[in-house]
C-alpha atoms as a PDB file:
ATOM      1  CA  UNK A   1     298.456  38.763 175.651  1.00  0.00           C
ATOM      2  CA  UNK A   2     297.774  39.403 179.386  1.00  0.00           C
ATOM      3  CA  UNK A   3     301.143  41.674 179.313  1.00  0.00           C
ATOM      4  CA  UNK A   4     300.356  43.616 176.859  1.00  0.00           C
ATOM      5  CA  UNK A   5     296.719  44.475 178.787  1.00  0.00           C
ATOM      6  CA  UNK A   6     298.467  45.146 181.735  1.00  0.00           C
ATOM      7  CA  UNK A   7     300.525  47.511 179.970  1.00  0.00           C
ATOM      8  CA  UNK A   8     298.033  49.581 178.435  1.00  0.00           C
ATOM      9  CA  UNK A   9     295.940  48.574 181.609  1.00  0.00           C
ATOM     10  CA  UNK A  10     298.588  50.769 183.111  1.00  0.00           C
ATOM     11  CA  UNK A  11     298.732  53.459 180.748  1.00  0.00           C
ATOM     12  CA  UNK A  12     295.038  54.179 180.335  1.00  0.00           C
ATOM     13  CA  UNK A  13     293.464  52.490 183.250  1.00  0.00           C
ATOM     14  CA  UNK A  14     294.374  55.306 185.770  1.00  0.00           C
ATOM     15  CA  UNK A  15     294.192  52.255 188.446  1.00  0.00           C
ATOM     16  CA  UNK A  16     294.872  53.425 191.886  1.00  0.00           C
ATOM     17  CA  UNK A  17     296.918  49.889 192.404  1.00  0.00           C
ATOM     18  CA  UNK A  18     300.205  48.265 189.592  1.00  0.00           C
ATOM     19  CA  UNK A  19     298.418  46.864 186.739  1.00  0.00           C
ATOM     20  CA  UNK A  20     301.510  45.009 186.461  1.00  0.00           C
ATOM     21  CA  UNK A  21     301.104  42.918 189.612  1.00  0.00           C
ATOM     22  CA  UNK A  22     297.083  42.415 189.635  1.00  0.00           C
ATOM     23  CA  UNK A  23     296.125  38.818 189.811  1.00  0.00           C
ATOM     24  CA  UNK A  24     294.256  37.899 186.612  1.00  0.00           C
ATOM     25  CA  UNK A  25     290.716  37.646 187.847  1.00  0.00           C
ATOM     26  CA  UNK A  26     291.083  40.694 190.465  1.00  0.00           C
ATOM     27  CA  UNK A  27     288.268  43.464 189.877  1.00  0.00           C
ATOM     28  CA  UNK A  28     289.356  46.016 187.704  1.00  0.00           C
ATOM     29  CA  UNK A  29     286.697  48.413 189.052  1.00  0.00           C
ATOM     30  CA  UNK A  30     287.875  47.144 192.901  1.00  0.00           C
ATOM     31  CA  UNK A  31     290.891  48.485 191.833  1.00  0.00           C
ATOM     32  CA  UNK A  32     289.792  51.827 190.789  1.00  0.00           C
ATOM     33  CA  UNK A  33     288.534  51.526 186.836  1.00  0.00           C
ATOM     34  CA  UNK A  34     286.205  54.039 186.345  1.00  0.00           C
ATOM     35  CA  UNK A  35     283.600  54.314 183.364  1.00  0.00           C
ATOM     36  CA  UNK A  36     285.770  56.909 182.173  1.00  0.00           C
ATOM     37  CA  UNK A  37     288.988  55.050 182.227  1.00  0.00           C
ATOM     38  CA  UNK A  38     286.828  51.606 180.859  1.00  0.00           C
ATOM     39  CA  UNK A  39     286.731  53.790 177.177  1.00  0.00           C
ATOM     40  CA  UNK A  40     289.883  54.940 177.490  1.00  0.00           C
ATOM     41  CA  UNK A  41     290.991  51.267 178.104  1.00  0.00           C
ATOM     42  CA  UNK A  42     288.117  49.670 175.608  1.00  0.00           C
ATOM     43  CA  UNK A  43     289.950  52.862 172.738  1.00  0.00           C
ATOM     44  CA  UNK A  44     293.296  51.793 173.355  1.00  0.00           C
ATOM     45  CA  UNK A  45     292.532  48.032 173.611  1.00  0.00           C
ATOM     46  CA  UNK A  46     291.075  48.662 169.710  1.00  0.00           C
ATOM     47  CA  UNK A  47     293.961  50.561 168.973  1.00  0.00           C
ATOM     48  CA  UNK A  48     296.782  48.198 170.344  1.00  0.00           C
ATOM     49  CA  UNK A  49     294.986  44.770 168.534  1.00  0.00           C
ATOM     50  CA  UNK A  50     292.999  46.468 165.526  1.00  0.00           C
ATOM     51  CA  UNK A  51     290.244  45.156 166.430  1.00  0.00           C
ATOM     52  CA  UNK A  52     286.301  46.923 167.307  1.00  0.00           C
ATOM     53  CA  UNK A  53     284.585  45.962 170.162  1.00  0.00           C
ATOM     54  CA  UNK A  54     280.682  45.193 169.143  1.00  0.00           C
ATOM     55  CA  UNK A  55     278.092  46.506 170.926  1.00  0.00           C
ATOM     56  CA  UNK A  56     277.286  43.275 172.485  1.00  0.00           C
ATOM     57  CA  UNK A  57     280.484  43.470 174.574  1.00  0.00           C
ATOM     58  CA  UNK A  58     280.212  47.171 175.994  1.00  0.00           C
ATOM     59  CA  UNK A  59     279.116  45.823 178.922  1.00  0.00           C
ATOM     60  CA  UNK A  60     280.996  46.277 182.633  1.00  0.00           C
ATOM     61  CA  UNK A  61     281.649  42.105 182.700  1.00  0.00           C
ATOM     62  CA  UNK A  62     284.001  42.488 180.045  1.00  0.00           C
ATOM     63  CA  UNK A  63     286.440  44.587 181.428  1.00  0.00           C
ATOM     64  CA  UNK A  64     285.922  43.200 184.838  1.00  0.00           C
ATOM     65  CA  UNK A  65     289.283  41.901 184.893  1.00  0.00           C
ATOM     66  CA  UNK A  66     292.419  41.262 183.344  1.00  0.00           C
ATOM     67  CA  UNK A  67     291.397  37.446 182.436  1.00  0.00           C
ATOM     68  CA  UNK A  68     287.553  38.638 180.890  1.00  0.00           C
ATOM     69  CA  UNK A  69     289.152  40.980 178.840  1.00  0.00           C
ATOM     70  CA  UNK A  70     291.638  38.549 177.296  1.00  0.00           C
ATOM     71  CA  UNK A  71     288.751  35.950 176.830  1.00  0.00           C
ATOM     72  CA  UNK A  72     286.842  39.088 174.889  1.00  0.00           C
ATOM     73  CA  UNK A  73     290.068  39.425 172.451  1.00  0.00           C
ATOM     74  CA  UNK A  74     290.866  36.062 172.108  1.00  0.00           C
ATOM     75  CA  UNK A  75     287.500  35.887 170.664  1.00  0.00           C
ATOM     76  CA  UNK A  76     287.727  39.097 168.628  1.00  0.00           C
ATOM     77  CA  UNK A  77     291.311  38.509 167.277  1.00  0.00           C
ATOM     78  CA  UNK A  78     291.013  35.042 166.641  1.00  0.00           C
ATOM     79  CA  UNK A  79     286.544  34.459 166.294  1.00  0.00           C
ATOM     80  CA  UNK A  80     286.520  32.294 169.243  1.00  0.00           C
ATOM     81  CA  UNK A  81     283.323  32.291 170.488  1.00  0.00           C
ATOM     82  CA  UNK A  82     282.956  32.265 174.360  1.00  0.00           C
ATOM     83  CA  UNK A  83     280.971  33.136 177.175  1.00  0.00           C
ATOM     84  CA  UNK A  84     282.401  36.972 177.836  1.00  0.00           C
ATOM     85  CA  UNK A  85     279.229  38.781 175.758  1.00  0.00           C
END
């Protein structure tokens, strides 16, 4: 799953680093994720895995990094409940 976010990390995340070689838990926003590119990211995230994020998870924590926004699909694709809301 991380690949695929770093791929459309990379496509929609207009990053001003390689989404590609980010460490897991690096700041997205260090990196140059802007509110603007966090719904382009949060659209194509729905997009890519069918899924909706609910309100409760529009929040900056959960597209902090690579590794909080797996733990927010893992939870959405497959109900796991966890600590990213």
């Amino acid at each position: 799953m991380q690949e695929q976010i770093r791929n459309i990390l990379q496509l929609h995340g207009n990053l001003g680093a390689d989404a590609t070689s980010l460490a897991p838990e690096a700041s997205l926003h260090q990196a140059g994720l802007t509110s603007h590119a966090t719904v382009n990211l949060m659209l194509a995230l729905e997009e890519h895995f069918g899924i909706e994020f609910p309100e409760r998870m529009l929040r900056r924590r959960v597209f902090d990094s690579i590794a909080t926004i797996e733990a927010a699909l893992t939870e959405l694709t497959t109900g796991a409940t966890g600590a990213v809301a």
